[in-house]
N, C-alpha and C. Protein backbone atom coordinates (compact mmCIF):
# COMPACT_ATOMS: atom_id res chain seq x y z
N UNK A 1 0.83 -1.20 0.00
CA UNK A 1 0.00 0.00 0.00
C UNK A 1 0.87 1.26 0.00
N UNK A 2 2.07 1.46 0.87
CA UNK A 2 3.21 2.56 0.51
C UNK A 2 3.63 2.30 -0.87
N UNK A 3 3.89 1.87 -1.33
CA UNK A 3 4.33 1.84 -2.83
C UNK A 3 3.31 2.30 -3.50
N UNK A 4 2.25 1.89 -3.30
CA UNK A 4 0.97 2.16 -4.53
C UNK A 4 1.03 3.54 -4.08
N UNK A 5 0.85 4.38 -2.32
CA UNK A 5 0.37 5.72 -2.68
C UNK A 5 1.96 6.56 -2.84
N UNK A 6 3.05 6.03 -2.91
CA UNK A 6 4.42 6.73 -3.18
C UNK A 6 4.30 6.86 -4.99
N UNK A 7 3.85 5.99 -5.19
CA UNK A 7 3.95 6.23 -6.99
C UNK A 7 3.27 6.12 -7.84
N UNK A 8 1.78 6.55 -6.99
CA UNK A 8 0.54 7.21 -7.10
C UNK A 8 0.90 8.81 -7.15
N UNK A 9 1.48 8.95 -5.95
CA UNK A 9 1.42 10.66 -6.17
C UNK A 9 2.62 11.00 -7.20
N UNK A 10 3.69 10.26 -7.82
CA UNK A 10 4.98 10.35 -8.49
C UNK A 10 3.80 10.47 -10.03
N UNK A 11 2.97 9.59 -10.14
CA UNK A 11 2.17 9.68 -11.17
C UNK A 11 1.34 10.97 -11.60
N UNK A 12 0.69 11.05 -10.39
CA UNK A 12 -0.17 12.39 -10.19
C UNK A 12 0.28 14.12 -10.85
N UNK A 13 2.22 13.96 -10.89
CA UNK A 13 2.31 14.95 -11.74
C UNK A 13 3.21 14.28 -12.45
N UNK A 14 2.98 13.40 -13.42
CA UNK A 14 4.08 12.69 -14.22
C UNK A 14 4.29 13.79 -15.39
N UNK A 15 3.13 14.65 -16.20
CA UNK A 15 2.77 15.30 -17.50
C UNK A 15 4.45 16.90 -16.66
N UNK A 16 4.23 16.95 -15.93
CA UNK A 16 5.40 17.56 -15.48
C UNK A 16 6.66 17.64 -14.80
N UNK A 17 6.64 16.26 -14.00
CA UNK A 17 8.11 15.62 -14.14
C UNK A 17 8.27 15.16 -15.70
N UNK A 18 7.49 14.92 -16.19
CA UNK A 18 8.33 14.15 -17.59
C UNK A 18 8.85 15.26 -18.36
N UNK A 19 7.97 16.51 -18.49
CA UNK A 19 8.55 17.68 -19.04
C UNK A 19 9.95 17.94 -18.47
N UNK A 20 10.38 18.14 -17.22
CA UNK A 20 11.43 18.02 -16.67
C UNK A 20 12.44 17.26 -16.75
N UNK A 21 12.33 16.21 -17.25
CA UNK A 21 13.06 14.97 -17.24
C UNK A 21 13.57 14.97 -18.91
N UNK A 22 12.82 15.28 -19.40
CA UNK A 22 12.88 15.44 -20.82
C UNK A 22 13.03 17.03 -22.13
N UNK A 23 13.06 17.90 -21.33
CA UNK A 23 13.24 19.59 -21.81
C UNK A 23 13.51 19.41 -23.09
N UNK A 24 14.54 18.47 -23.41
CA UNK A 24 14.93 18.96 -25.20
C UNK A 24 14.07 18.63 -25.87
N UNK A 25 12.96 17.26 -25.02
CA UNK A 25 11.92 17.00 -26.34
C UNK A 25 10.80 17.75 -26.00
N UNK A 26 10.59 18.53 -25.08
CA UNK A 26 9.26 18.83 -24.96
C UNK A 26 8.85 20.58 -25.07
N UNK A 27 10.12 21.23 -25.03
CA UNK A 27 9.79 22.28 -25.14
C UNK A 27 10.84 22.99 -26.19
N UNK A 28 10.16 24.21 -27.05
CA UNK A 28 10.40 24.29 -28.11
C UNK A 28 10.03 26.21 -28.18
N UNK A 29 10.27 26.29 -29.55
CA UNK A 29 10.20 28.24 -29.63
C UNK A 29 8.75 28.71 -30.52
N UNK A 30 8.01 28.88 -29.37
CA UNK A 30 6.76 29.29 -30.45
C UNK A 30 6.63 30.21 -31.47
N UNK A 31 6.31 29.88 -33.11
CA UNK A 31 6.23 30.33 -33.89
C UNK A 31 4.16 30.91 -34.00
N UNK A 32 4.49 31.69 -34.90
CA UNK A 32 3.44 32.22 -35.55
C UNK A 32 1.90 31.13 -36.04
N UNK A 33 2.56 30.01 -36.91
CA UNK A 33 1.58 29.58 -36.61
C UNK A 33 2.14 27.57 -37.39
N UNK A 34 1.09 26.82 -36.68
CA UNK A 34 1.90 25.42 -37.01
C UNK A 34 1.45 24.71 -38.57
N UNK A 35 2.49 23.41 -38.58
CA UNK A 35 2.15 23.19 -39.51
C UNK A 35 0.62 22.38 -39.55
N UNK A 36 0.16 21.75 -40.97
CA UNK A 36 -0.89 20.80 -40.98
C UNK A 36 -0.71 19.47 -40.36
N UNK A 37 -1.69 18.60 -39.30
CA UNK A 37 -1.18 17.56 -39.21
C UNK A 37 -0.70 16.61 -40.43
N UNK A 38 -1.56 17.02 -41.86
CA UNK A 38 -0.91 15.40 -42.94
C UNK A 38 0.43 15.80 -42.83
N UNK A 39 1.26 17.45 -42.70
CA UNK A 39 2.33 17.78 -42.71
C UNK A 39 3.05 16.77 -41.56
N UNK A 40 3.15 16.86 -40.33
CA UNK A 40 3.61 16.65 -39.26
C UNK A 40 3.59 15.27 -39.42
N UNK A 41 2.46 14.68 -39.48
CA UNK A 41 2.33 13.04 -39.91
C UNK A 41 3.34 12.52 -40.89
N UNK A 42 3.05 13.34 -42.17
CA UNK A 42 4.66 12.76 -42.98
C UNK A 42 6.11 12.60 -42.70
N UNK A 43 6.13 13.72 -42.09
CA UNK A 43 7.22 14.58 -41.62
C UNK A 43 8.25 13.36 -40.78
N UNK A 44 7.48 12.64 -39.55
CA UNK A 44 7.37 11.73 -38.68
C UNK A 44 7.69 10.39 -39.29
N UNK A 45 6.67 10.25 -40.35
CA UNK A 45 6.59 8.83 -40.71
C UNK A 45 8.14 8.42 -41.63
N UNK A 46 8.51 9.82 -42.46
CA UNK A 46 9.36 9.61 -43.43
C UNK A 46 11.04 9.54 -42.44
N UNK A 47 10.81 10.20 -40.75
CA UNK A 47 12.03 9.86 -40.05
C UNK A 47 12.29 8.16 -39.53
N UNK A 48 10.71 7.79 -39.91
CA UNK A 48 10.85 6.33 -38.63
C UNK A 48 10.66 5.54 -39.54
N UNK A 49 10.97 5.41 -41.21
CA UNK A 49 11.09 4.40 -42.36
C UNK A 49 9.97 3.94 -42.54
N UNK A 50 8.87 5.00 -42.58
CA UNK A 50 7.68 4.80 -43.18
C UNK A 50 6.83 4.08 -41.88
N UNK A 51 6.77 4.54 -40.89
CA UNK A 51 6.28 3.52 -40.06
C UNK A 51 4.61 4.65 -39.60
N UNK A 52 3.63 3.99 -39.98
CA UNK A 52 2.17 4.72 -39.62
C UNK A 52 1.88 5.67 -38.67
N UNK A 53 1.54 6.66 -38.41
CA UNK A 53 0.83 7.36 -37.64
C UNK A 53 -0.37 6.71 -36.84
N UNK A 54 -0.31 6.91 -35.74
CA UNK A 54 -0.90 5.54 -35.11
C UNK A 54 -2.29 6.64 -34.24
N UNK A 55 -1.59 7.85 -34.02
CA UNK A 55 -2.57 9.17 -33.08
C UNK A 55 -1.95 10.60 -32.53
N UNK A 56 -2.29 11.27 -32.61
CA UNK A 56 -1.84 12.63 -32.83
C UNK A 56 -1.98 13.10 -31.42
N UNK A 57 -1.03 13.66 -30.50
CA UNK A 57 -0.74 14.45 -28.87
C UNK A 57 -0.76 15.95 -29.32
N UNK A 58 -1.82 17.13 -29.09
CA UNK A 58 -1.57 18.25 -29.19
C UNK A 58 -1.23 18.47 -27.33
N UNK A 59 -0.42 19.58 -28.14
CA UNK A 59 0.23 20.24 -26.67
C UNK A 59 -0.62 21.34 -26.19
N UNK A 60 -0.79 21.25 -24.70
CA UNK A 60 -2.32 22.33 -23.91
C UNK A 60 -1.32 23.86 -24.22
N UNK A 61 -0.03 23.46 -24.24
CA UNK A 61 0.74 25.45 -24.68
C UNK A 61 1.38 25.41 -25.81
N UNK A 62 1.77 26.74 -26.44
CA UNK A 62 2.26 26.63 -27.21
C UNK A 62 3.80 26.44 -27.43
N UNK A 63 4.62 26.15 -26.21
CA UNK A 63 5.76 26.63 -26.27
C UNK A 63 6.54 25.22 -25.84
N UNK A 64 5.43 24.06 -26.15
CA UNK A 64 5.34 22.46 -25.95
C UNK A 64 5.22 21.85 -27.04
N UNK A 65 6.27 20.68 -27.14
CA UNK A 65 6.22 20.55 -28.97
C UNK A 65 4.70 19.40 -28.49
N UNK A 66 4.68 19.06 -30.23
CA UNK A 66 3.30 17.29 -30.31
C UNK A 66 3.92 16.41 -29.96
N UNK A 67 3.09 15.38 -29.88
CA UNK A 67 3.77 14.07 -29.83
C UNK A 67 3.11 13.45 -30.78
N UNK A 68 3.65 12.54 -31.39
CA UNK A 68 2.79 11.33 -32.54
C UNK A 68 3.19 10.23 -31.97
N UNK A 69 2.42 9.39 -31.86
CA UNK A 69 2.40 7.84 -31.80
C UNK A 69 2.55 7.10 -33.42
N UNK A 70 3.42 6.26 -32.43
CA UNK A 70 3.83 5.44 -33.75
C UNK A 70 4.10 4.11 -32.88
N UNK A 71 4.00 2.95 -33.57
CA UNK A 71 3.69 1.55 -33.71
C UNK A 71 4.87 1.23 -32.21
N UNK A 72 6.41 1.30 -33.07
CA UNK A 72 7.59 1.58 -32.30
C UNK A 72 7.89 2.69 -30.78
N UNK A 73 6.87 3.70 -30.60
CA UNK A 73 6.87 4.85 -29.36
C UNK A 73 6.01 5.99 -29.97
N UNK A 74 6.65 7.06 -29.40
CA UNK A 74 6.15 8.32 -28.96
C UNK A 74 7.25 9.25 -29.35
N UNK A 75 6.47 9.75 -31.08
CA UNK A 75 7.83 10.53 -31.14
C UNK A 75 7.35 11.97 -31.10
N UNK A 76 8.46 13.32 -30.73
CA UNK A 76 8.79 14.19 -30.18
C UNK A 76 8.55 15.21 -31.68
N UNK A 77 7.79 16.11 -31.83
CA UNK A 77 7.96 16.76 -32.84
C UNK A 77 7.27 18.54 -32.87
N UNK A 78 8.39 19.29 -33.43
CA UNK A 78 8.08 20.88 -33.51
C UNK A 78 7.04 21.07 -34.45
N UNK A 79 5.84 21.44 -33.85
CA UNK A 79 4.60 21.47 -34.96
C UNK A 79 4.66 22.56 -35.79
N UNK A 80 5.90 23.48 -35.57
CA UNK A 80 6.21 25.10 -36.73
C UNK A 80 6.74 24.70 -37.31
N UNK A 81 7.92 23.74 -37.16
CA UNK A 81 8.94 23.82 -38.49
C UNK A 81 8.96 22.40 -39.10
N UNK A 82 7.93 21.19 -38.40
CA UNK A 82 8.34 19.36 -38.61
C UNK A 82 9.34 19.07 -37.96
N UNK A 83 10.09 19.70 -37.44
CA UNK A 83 11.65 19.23 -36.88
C UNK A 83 11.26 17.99 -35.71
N UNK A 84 11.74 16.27 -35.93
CA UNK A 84 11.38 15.59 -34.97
C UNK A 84 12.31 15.97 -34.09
N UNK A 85 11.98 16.07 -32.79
CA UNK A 85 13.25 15.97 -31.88
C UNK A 85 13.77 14.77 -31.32
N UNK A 86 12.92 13.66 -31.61
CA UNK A 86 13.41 12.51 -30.93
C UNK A 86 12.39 11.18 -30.37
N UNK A 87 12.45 10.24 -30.28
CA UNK A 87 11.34 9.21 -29.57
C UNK A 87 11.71 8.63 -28.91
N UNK A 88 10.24 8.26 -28.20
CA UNK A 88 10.63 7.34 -26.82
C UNK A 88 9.43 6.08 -26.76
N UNK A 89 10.37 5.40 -26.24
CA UNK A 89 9.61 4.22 -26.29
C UNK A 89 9.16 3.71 -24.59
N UNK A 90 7.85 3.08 -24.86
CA UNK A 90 7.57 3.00 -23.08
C UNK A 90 8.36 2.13 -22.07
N UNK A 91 8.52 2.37 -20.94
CA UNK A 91 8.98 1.45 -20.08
C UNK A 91 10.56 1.79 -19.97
N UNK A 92 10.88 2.94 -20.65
CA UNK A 92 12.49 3.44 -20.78
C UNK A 92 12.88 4.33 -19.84
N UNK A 93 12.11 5.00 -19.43
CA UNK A 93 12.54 6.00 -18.56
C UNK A 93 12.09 5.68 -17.20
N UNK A 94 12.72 6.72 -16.08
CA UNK A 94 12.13 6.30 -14.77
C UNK A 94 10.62 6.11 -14.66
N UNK A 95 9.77 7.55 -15.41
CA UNK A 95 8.26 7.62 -14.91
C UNK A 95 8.01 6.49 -15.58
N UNK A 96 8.21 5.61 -16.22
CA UNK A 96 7.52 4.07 -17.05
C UNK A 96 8.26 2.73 -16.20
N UNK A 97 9.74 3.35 -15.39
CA UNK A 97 9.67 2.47 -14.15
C UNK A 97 8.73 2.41 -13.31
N UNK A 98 8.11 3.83 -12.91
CA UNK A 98 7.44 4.21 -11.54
C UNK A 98 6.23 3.70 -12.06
N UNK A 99 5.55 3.33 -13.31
CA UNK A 99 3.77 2.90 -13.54
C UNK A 99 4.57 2.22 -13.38
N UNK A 100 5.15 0.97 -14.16
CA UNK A 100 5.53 -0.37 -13.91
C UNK A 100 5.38 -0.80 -12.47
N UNK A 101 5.93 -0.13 -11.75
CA UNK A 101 6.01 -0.15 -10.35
C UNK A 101 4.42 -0.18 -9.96
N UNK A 102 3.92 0.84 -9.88
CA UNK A 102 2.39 1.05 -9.71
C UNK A 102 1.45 0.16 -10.09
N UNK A 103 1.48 -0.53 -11.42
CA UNK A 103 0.69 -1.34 -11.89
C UNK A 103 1.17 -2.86 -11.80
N UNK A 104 2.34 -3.36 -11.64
CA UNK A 104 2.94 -4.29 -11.45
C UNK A 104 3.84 -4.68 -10.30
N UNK A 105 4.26 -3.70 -9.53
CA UNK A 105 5.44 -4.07 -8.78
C UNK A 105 6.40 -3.91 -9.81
N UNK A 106 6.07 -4.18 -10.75
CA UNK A 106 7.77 -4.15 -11.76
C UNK A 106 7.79 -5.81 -11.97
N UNK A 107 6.92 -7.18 -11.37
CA UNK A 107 7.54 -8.24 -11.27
C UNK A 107 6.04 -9.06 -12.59
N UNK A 108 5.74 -8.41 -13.47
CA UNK A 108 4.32 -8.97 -14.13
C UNK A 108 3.53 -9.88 -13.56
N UNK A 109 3.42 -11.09 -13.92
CA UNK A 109 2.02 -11.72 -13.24
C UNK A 109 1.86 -11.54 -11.45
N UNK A 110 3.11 -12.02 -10.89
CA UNK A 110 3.86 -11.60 -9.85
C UNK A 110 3.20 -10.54 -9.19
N UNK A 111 3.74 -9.79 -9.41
CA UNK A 111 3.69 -8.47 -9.21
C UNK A 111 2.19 -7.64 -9.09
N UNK A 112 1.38 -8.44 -10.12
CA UNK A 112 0.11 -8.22 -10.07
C UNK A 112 -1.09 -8.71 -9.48
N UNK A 113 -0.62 -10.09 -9.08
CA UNK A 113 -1.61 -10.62 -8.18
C UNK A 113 -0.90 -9.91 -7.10
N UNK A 114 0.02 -9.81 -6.74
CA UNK A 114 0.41 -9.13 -4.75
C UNK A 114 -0.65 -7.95 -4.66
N UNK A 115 -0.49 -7.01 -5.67
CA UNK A 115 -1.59 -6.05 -5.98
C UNK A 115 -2.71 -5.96 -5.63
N UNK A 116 -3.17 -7.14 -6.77
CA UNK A 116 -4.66 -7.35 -6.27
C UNK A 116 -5.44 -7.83 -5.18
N UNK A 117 -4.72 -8.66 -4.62
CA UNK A 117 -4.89 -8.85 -3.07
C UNK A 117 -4.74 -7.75 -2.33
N UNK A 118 -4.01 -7.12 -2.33
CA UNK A 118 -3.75 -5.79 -1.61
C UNK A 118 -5.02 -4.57 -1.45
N UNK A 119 -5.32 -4.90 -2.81
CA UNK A 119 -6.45 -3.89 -3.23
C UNK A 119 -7.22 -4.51 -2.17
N UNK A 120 -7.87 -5.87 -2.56
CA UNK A 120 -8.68 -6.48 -1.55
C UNK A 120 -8.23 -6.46 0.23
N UNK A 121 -7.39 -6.35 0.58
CA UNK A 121 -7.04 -6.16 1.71
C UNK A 121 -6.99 -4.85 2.37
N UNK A 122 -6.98 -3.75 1.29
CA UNK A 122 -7.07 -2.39 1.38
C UNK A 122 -8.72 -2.23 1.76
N UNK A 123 -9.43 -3.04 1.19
CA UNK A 123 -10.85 -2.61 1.13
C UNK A 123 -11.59 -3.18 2.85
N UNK A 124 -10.95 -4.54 3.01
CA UNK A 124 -11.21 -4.95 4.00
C UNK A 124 -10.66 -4.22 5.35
N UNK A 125 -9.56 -3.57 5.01
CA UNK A 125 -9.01 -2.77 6.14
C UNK A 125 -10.20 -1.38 6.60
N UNK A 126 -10.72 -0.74 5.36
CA UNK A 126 -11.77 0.57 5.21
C UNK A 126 -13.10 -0.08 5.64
N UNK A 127 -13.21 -1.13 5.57
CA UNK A 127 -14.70 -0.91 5.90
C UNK A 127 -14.70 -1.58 7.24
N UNK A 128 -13.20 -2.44 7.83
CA UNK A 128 -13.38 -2.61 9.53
C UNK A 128 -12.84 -0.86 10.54
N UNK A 129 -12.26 -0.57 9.26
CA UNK A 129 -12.31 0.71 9.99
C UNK A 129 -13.37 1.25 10.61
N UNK A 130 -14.08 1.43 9.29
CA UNK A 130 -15.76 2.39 9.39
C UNK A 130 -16.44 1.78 10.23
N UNK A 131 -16.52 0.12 10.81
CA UNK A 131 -16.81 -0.76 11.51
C UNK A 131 -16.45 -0.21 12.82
N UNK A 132 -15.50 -0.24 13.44
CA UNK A 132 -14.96 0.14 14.32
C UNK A 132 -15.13 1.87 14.71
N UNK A 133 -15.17 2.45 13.56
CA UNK A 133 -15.46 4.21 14.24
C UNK A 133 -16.80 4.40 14.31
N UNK A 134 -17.37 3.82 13.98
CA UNK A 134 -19.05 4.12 13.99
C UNK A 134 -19.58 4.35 15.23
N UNK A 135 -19.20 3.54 16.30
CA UNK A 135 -20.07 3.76 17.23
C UNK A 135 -19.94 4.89 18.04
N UNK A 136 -18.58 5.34 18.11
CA UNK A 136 -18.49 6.63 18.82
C UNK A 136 -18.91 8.20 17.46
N UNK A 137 -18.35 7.95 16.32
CA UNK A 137 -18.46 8.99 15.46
C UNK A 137 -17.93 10.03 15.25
N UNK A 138 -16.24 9.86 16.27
CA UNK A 138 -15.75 11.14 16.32
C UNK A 138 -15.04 11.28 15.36
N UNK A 139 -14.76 12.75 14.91
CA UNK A 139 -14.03 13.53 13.90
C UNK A 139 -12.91 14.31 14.39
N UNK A 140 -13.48 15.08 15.66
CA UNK A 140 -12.67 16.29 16.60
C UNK A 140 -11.27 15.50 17.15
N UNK A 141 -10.27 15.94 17.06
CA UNK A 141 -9.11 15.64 17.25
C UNK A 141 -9.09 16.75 18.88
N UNK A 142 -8.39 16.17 19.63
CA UNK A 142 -8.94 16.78 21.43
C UNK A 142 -7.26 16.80 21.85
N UNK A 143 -6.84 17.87 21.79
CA UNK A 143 -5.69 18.10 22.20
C UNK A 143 -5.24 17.91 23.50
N UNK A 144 -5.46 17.17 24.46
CA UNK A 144 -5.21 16.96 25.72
C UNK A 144 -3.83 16.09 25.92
N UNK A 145 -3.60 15.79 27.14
CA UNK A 145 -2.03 15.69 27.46
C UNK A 145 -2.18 14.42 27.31
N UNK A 146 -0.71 14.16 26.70
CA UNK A 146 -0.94 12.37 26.39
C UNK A 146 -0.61 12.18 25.01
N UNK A 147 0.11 11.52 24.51
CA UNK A 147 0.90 12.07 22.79
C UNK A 147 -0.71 10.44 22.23
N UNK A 148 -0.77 9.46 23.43
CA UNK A 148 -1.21 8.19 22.63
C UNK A 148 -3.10 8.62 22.03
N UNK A 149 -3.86 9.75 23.36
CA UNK A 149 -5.72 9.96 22.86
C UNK A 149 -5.05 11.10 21.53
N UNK A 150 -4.42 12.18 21.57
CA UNK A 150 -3.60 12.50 20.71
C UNK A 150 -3.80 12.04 18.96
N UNK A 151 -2.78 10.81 18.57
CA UNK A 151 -2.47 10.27 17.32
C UNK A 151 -3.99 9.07 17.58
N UNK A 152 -4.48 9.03 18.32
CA UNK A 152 -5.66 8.56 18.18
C UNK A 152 -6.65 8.23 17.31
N UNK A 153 -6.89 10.32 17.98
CA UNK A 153 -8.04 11.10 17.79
C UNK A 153 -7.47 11.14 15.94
N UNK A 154 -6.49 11.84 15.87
CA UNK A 154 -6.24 11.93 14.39
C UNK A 154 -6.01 10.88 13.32
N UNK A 155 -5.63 9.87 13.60
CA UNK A 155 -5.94 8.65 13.26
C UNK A 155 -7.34 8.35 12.90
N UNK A 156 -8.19 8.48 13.63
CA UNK A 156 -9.92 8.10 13.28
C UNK A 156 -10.56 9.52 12.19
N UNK A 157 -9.69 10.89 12.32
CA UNK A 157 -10.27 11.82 11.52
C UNK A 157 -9.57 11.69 10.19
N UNK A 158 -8.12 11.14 10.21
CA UNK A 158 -7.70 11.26 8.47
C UNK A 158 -8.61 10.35 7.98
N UNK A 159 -8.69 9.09 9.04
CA UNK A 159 -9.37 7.72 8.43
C UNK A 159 -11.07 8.06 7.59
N UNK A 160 -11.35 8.73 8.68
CA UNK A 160 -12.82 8.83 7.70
C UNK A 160 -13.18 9.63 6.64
N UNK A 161 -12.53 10.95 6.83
CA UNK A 161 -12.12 11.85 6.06
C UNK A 161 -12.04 11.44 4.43
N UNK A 162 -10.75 10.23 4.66
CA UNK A 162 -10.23 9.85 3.47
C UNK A 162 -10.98 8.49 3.02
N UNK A 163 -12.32 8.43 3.89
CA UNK A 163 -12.57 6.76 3.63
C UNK A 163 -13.64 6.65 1.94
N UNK A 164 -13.72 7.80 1.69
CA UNK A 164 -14.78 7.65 0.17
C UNK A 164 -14.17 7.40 -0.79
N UNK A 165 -12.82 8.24 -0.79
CA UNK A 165 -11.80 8.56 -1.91
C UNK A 165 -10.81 7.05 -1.91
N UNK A 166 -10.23 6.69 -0.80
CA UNK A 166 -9.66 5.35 -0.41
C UNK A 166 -10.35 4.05 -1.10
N UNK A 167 -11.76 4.29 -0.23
CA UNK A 167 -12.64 3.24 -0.97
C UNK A 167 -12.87 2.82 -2.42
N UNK A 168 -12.97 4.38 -3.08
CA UNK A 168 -12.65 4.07 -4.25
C UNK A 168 -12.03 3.59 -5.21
N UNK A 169 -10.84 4.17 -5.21
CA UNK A 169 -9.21 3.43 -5.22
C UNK A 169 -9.40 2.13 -5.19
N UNK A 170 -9.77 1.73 -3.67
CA UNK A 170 -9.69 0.05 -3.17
C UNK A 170 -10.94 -0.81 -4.12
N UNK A 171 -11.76 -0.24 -4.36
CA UNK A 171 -12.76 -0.77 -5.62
C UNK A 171 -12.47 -1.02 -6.96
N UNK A 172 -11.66 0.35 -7.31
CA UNK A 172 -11.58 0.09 -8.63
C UNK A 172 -10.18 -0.66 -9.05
N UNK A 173 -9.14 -1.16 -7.80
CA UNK A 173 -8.22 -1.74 -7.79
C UNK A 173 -8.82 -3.24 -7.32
N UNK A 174 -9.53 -3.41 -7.06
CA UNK A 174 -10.46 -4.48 -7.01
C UNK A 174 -11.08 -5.31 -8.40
N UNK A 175 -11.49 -4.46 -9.04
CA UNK A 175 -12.40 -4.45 -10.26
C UNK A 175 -11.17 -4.49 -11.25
N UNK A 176 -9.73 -4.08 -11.53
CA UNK A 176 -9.32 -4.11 -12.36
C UNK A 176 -8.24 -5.35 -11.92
N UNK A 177 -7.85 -5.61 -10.86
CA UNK A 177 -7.45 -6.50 -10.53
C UNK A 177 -7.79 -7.75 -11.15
N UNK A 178 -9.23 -8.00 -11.35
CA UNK A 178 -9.58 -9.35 -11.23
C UNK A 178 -10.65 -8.94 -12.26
N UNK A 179 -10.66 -8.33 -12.83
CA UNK A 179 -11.24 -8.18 -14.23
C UNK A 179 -11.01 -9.06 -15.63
N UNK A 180 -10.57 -10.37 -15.50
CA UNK A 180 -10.35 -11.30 -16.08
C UNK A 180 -11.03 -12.54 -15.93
N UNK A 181 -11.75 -12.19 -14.63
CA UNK A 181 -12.77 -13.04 -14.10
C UNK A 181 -14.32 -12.47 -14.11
N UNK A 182 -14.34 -10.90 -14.30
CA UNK A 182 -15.48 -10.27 -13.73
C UNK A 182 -15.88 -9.82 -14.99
N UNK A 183 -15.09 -9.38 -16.44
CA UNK A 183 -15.36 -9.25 -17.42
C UNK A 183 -15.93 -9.74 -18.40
N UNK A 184 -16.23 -11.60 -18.37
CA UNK A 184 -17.69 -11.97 -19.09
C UNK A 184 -18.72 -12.33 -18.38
N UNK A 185 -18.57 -11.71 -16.99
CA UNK A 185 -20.07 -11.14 -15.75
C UNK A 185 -20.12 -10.55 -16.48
N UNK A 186 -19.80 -8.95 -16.55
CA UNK A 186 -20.36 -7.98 -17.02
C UNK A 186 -21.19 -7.65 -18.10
N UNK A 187 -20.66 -8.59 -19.33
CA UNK A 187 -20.80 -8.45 -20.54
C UNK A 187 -21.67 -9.24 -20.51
N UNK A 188 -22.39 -10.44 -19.40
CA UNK A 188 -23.70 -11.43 -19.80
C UNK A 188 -24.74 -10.43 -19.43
N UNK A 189 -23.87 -9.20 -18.27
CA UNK A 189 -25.10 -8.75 -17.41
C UNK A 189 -25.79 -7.75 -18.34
N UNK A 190 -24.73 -6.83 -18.94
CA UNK A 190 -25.28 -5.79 -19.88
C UNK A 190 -25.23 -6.40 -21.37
N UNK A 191 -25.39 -7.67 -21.90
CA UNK A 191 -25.68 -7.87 -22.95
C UNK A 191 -24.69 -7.48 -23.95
N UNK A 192 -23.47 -6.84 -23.32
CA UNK A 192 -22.80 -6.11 -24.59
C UNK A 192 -21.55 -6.95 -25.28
N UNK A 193 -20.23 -6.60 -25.48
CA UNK A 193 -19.49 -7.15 -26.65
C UNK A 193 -18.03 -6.17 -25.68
N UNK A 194 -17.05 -6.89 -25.81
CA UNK A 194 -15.91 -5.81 -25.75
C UNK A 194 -15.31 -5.68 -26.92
N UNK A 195 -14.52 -3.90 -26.79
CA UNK A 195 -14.94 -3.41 -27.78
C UNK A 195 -13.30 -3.85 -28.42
N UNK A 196 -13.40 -3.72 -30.31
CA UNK A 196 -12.26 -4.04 -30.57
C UNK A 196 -11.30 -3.11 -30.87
N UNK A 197 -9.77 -3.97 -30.25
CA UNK A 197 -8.77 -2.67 -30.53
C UNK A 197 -7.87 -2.84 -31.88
N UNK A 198 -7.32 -2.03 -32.34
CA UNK A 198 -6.62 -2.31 -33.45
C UNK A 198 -5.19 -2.37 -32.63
N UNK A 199 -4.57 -3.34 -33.71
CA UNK A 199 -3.01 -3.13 -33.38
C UNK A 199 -2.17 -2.77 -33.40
N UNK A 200 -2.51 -1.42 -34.27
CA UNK A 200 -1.55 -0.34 -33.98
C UNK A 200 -1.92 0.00 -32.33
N UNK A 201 -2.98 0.20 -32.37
CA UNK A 201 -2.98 1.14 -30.84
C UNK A 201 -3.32 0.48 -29.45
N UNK A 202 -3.08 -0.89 -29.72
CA UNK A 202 -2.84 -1.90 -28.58
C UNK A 202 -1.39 -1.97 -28.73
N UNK A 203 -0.26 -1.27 -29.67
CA UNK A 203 1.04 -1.71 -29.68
C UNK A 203 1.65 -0.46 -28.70
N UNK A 204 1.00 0.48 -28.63
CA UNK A 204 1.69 2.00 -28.05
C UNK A 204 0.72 2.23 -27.18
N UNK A 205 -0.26 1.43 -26.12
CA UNK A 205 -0.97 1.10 -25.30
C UNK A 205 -0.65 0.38 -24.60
């Protein structure tokens, strides 16, 4: 559970550690005005030996190059002039250690059942919590002498505080956990079909 919320929050601003981590590919000199994507798309395809345009990353500023997906990564490109700056492929850098980490442990099947139990053990921990604080109902943290009514009192207020948002987490790490089991439930329950992916974009997925 320290690991999941240590590189949970490492995740939480990854779109700007990675900018950081990465400056030469991500930021760039804003021009007047950019090119066309078929431009940028060629531009791309004719650096990586013809290899498809797989989906197009516009940048939220202007002073942030695109990104294009391609089959092979995520390549780096100045949308004023085509200039690629470079690609990356997943699982190369630290922040694709730190999901690895997050979603796996880093150890695959391994790594993912410890997880999913966890999730489940996370959930069972929140609701003997809520079990256990219910009957008194306190929130107020009571500053009186004594370090142990103290970390107590605050103990039972982060706990409930945080018990909707937690819970959630612990659900949907539940549900994705074991979503290999729960996924033709679903699909008898709502009648539906899962949906199909292509392989370009199950390859850079």
């Amino acid at each position: 559970m320290a690991i999941l919320a240590g590189t949970g929050s490492i995740i939480e601003f990854e779109p700007e550690l990675d900018r950081a981590f990465h400056a030469r590919l991500s930021y760039i000199q804003p021009q007047a005005a950019s090119l066309s994507l078929t431009e940028i798309g060629n531009a791309v395809s004719r650096t990586f030996g013809g290899e498809p345009v797989v989906a197009y990353f516009l940048s939220p500023k202007p002073d942030l190059s695109w990104q294009v997906a391609l089959p092979s990564g995520i390549a780096y490109v100045n949308q004023y002039t085509g200039e690629v700056l470079g690609e990356r492929r997943r699982g190369e850098t630290f922040l694709g250690f730190v999901r690895d980490l997050h979603m796996r442990l880093g150890g695959g099947e391994f790594g993912s059942g410890v997880l999913k139990w966890s999730a489940v053990a996370m959930l069972f921990s929140l609701v003997s919590g809520l079990y256990l604080w219910w009957p008194n109902k306190q929130i107020r943290v009571r500053l009186m002498p004594g370090n142990r009514r103290r970390w107590s009192d605050l103990h039972n207020a982060i706990g409930i505080v945080s018990l909707l948002p937690l819970g959630l987490l612990a659900i949907s790490g539940v549900i994705l956990g074991f979503q290999g089991q729960l996924a033709p439930v679903v699909y008898r329950l709502t009648e539906s079909r899962p949906a199909v992916v292509s392989r370009f974009c199950a390859s850079v997925h």
